[in-house]
Structure formats: C-alpha cells, structure tokens
Protein backbone atom coordinates (compact mmCIF):
# COMPACT_ATOMS: atom_id res chain seq x y z
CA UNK A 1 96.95 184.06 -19.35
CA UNK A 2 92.76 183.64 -20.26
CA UNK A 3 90.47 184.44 -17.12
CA UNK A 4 88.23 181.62 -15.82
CA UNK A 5 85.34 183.54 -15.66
CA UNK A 6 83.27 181.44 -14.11
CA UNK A 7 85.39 180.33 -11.16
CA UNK A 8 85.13 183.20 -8.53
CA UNK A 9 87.38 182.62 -5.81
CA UNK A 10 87.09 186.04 -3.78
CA UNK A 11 85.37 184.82 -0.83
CA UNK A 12 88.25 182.03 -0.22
CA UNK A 13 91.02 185.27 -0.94
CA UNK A 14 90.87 185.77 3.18
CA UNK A 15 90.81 182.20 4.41
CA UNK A 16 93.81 181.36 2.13
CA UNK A 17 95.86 184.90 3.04
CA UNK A 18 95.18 183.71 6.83
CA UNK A 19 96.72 180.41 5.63
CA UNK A 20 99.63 182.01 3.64
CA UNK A 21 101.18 184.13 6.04
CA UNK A 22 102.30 180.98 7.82
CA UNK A 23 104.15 180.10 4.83
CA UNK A 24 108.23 180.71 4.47
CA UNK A 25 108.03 183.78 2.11
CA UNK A 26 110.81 185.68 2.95
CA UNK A 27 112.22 187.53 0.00
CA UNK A 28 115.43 185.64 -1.02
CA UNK A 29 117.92 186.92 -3.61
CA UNK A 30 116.25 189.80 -6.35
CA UNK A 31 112.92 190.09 -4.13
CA UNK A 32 111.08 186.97 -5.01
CA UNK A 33 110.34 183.42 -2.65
CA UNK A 34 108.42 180.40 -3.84
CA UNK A 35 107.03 178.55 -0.83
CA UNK A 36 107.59 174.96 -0.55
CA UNK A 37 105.01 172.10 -2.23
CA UNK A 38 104.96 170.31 1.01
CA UNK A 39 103.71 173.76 3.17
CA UNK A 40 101.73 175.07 0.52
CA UNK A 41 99.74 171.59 0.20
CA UNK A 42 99.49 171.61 4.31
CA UNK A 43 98.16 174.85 4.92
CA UNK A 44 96.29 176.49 1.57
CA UNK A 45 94.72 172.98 0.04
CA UNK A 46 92.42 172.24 2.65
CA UNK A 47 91.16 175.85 1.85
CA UNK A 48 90.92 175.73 -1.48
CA UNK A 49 89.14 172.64 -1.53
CA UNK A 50 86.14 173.79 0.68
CA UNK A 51 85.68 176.57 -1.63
CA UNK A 52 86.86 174.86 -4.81
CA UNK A 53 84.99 171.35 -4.72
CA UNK A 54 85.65 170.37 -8.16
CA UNK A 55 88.99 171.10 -8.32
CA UNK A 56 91.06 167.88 -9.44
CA UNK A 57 94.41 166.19 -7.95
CA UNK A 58 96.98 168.84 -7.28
CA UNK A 59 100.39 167.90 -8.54
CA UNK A 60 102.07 171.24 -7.07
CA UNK A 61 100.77 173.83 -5.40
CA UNK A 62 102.90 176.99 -4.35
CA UNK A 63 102.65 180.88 -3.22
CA UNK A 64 104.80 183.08 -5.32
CA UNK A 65 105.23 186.07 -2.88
CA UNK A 66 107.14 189.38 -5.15
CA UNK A 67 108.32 192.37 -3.38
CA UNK A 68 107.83 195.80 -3.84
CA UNK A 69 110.52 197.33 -6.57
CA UNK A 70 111.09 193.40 -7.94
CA UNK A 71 110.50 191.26 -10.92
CA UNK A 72 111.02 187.93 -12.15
CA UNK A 73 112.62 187.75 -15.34
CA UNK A 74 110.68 186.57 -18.37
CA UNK A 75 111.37 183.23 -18.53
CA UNK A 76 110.06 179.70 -19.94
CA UNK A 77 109.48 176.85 -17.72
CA UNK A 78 109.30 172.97 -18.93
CA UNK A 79 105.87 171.70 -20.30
CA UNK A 80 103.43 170.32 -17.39
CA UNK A 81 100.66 167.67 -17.87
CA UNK A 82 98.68 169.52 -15.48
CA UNK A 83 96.64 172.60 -16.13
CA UNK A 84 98.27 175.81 -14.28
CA UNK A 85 96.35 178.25 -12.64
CA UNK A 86 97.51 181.51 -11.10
CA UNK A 87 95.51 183.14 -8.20
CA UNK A 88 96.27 186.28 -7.33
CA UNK A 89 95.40 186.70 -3.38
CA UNK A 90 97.38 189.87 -2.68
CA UNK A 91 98.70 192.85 -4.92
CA UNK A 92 98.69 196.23 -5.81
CA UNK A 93 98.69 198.81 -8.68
CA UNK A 94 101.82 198.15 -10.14
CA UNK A 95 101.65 194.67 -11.03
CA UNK A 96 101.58 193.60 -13.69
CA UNK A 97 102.12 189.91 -15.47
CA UNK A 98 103.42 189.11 -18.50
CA UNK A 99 102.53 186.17 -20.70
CA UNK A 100 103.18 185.03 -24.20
CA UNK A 101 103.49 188.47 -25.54
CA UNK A 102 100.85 190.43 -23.21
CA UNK A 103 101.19 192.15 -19.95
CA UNK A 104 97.70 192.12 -17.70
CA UNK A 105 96.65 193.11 -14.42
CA UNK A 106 95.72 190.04 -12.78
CA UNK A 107 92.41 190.57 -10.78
CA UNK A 108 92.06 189.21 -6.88
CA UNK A 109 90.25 186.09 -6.49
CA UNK A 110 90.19 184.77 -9.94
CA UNK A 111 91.82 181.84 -11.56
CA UNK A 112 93.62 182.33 -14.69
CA UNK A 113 95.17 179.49 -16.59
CA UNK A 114 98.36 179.61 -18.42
CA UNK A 115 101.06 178.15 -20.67
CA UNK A 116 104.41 177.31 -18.10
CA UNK A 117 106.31 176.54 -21.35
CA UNK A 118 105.41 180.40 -22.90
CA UNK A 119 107.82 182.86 -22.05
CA UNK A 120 106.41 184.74 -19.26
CA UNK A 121 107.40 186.95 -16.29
CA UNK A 122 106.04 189.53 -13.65
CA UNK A 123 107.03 192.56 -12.09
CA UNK A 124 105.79 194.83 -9.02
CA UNK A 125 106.11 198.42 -9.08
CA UNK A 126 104.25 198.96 -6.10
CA UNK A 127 104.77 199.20 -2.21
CA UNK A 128 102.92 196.46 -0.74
CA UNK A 129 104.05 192.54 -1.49
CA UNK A 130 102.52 190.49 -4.81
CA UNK A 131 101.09 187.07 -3.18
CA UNK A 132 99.93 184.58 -6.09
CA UNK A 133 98.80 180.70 -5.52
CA UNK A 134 99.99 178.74 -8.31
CA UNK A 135 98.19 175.26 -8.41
CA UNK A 136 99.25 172.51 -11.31
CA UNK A 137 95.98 170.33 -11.30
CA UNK A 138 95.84 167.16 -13.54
C-alpha cells in the first residue's frame, strides 16, 4: 500500500463514520462484512465528494468493517481498471494490513492506494471494530 500524502481526509473521517453506521455491517461468518455498492454509494459518496472534489467516477465503493480477534485471509483479488484506495475511518492498535509482502499500520483519514491483484490481507488484534472505505475510482 503507498500513502497519498497529499490527500488528507481527516476532517471528512466524522461525517463519513456518521454515514457508515447506517450501513449493514454486521459481522457475518469469521468476523468480517463488506457493505453493499448500492448503500455505500447512497450514504458515504455524497460525503466524500464534498470533501474530495477531484475525486473521479467511482466504479465501487464499499466499507470493510473487521472485528475485534478477526482477520481476513491473505488473499489476491482480480485486476481492476480503477485505482483502489483504502481509507481507514475507524481502528485501533492492533491492526495491522498486509500488502505485497509488508504489514503497515494504516493511519485515520488518509488514502492509500493499492494493488487488488497482490496478495494481501488484514487482521485486528484489538477490541474495538476496523472500519475501512474502499473506493475503485477510474
């Protein structure tokens, strides 16, 4: 994952937390729940857009919400013709990410981009739930 550091996002971080607890994120099966495109896009884009002007057509937007004492298993995804970026809005001490061969702390209210088709994976260690907005921009 590479930090964009010149996109900031920690003043949106509350607005889009308000948004996302409106969102079906109920842990499902091994602690993990992806909410759905069509929710996602209704209540965080709006959001992100005031704060994110620039930002180009969305082809899937989603909150990843990951439970305290979960993971989800390294894994490689197909290859996008988007650019992915990863927001954490919501975690703790004991997360961590894993990407391509390196595990990072992802900071609050930063974008990071990343590779889908890399092997990558994430776990929480932690008491308090992992909430990251994954946007797929063209």
């Amino acid at each position: 994952m590479y930090e964009l550091d010149a996109l900031l996002l920690a003043p949106a971080v509350p607005d889009l937390l308000a948004q996302a607890v409106k969102l079906d994120i109920a842990p499902g099966p091994g602690g993990s729940r992806m909410s759905s495109d069509k929710e996602t896009r209704f209540y965080l884009e709006p959001v992100l857009r005031e704060h994110w002007p620039e930002l180009g057509p969305i082809t899937y937007i989603t909150v990843i919400a990951l439970y305290p004492s979960s993971q989800l298993v390294g894994h490689c995804d197909a290859p996008i013709h988007a650019t992915r970026y990863h927001i954490p809005l919501q975690q703790n001490v004991g997360c961590w990410s894993f990407h391509d061969g390196h595990w990072q702390q992802l900071q609050i209210g930063r974008a990071y981009t990343m590779d889908p088709s890399l092997f990558h994976g994430a776990v929480n260690w932690g008491s308090t739930v992992r909430l990251h907005l994954i946007v797929d921009v063209c």
